[in-house]
N, C-alpha and C. Protein backbone atom coordinates (compact mmCIF):
# COMPACT_ATOMS: atom_id res chain seq x y z
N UNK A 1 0.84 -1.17 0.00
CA UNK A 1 0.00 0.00 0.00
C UNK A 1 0.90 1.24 0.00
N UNK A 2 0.74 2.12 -1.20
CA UNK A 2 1.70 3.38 -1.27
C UNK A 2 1.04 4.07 0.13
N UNK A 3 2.54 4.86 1.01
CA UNK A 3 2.19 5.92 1.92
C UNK A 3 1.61 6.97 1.19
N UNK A 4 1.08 8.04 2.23
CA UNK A 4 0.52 8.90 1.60
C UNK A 4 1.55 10.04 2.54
N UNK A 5 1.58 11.06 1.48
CA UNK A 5 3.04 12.03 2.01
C UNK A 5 1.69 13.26 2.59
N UNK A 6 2.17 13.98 3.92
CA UNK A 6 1.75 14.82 4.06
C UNK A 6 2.08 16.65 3.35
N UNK A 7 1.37 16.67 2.71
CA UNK A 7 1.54 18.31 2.03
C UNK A 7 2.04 19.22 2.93
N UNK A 8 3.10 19.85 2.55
CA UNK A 8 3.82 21.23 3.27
C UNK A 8 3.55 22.68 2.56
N UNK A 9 2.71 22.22 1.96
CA UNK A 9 2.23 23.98 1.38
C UNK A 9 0.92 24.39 1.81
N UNK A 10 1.14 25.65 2.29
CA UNK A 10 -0.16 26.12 2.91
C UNK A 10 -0.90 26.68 1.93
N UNK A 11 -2.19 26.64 2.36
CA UNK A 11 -3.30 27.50 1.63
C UNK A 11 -2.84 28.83 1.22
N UNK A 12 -3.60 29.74 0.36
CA UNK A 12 -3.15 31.20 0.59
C UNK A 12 -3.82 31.50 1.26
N UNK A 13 -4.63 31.58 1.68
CA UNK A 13 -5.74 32.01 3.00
C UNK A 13 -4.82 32.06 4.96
N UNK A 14 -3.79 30.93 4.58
CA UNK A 14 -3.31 30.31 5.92
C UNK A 14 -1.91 31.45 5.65
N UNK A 15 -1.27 31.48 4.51
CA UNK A 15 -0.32 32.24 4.49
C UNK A 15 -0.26 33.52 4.91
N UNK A 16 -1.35 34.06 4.45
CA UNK A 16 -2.10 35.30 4.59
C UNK A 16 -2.09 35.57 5.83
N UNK A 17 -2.72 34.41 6.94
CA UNK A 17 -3.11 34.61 8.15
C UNK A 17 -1.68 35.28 8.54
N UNK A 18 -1.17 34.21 8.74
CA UNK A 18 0.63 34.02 9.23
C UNK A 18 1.60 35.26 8.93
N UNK A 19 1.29 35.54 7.75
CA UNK A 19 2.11 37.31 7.52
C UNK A 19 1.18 38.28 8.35
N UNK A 20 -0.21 38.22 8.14
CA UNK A 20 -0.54 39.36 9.13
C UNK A 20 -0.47 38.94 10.77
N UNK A 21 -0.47 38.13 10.83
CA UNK A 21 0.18 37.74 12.38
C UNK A 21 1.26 37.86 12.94
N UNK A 22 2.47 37.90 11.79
CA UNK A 22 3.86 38.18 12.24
C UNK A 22 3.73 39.65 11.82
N UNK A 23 3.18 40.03 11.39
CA UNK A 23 3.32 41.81 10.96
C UNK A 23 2.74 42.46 12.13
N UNK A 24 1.71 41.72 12.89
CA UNK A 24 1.21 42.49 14.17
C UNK A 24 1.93 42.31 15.30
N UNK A 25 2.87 41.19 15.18
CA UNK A 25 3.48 40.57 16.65
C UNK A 25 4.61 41.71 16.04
N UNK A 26 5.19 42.17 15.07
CA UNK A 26 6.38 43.01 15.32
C UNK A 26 5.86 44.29 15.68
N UNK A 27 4.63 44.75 15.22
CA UNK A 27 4.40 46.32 15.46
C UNK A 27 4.14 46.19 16.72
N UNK A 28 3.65 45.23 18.05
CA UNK A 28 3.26 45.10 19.26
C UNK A 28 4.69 45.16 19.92
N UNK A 29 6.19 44.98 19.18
CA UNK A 29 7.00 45.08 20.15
C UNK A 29 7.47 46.45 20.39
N UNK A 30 7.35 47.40 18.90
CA UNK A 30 7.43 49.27 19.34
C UNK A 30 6.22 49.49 20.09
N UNK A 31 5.19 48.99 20.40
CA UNK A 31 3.53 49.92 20.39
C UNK A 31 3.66 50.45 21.97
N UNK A 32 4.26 49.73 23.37
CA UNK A 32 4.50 49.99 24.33
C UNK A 32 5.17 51.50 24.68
N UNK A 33 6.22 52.00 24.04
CA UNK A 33 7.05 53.07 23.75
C UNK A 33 6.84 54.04 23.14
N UNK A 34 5.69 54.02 22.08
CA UNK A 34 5.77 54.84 20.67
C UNK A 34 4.60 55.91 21.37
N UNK A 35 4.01 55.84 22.08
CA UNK A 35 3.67 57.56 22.93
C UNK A 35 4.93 57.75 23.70
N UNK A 36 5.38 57.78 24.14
CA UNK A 36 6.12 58.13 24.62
C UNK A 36 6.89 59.37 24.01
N UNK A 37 7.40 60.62 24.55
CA UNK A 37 8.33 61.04 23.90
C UNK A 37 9.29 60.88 24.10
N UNK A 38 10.65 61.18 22.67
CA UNK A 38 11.48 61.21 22.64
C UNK A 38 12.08 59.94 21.95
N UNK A 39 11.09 59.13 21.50
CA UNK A 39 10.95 57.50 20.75
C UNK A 39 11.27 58.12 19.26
N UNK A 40 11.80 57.43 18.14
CA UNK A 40 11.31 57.68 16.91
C UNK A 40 12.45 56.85 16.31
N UNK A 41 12.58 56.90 14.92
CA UNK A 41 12.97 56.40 13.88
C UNK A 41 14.23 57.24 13.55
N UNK A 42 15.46 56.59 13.60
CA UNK A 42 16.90 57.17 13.36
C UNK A 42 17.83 55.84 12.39
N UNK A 43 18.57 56.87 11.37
CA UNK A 43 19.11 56.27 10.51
C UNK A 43 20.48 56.34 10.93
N UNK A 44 21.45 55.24 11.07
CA UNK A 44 22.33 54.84 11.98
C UNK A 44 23.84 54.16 10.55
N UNK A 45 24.84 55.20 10.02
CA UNK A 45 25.65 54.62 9.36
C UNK A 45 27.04 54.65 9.94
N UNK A 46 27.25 53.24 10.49
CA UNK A 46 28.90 53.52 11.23
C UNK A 46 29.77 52.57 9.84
N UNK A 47 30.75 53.11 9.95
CA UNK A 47 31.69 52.71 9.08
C UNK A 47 31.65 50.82 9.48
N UNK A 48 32.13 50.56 10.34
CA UNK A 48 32.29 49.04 10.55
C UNK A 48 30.95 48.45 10.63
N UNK A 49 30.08 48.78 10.93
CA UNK A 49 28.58 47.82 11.24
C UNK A 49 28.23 47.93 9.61
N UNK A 50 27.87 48.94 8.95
CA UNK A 50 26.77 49.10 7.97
C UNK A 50 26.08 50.18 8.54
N UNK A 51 25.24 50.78 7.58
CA UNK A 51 23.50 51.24 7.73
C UNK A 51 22.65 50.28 8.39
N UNK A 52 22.04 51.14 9.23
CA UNK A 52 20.91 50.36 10.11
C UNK A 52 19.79 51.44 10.36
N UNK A 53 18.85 50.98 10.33
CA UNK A 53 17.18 51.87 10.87
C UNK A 53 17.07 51.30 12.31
N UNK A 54 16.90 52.23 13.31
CA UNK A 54 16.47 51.85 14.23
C UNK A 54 15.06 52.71 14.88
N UNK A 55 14.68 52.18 15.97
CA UNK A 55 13.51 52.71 16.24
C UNK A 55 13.43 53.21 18.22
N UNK A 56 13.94 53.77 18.72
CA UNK A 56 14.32 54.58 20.16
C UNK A 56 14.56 56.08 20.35
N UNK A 57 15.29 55.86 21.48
CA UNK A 57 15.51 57.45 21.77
C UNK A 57 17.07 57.55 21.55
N UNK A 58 17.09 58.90 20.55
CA UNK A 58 18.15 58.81 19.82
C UNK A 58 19.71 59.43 21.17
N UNK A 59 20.60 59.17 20.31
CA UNK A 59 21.93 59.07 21.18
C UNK A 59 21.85 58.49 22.84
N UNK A 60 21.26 57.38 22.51
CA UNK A 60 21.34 56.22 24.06
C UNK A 60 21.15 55.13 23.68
N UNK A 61 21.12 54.17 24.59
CA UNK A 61 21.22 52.32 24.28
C UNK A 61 19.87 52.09 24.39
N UNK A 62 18.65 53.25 24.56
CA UNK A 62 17.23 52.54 24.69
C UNK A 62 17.10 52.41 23.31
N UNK A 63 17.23 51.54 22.50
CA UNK A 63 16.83 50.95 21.25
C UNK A 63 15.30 49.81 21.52
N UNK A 64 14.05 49.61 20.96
CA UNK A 64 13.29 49.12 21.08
C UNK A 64 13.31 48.21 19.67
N UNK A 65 13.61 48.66 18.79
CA UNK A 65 13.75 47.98 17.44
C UNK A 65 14.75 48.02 16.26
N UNK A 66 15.68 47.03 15.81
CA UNK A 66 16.85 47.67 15.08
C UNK A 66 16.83 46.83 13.54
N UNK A 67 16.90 47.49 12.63
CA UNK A 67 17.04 46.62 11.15
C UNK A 67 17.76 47.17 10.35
N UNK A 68 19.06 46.29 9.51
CA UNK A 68 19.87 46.53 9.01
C UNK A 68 19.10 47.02 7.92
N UNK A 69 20.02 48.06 6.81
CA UNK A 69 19.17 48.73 5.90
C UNK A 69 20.02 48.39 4.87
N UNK A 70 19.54 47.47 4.17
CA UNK A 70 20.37 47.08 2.62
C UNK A 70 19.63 48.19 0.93
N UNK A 71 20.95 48.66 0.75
CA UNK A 71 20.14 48.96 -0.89
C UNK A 71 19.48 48.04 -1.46
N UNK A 72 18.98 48.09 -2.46
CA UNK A 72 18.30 47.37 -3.46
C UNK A 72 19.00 48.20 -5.02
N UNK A 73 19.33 47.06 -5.22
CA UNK A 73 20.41 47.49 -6.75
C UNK A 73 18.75 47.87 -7.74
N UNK A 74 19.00 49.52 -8.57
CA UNK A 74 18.23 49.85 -9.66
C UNK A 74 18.48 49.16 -10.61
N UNK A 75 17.20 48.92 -11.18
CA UNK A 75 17.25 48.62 -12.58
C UNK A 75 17.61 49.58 -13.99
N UNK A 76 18.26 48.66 -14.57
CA UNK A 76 18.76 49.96 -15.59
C UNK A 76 17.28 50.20 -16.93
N UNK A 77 17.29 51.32 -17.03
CA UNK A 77 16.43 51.62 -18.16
C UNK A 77 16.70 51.48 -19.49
């Protein structure tokens, strides 16, 4: 009797779920902070790290959220 393989591809309906679920679990980790003043969005280029976006109060270690910031190569016309 052939096994029967279980499918690893989700619905698009289930995918769907899952991106807006991880898109809300990241905005819930700024949402605590973001009244707050003195919070915001700072663009961060040190020679040895790279470019980075971060999301705190600028010139201190309270960082709440940090993401490296890669170009995206243009397309030529």
């Amino acid at each position: 009797m052939p096994r029967r393989r279980l499918s690893t591809r989700l619905p698009p309906n289930a995918l769907l779920l899952l991106l807006t679920l991880g898109g809300l679990t990241l905005g819930a980790c700024a949402h605590d902070r973001a009244g707050q003043p003195g919070y915001g969005w700072n663009y961060m280029d040190n020679a040895g790290e790279g470019p980075k976006l971060a999301y705190g109060r600028p010139n201190s270690d309270d960082v709440v959220m940090m993401r490296p910031a890669r170009p995206t190569p243009r397309a030529s016309p």
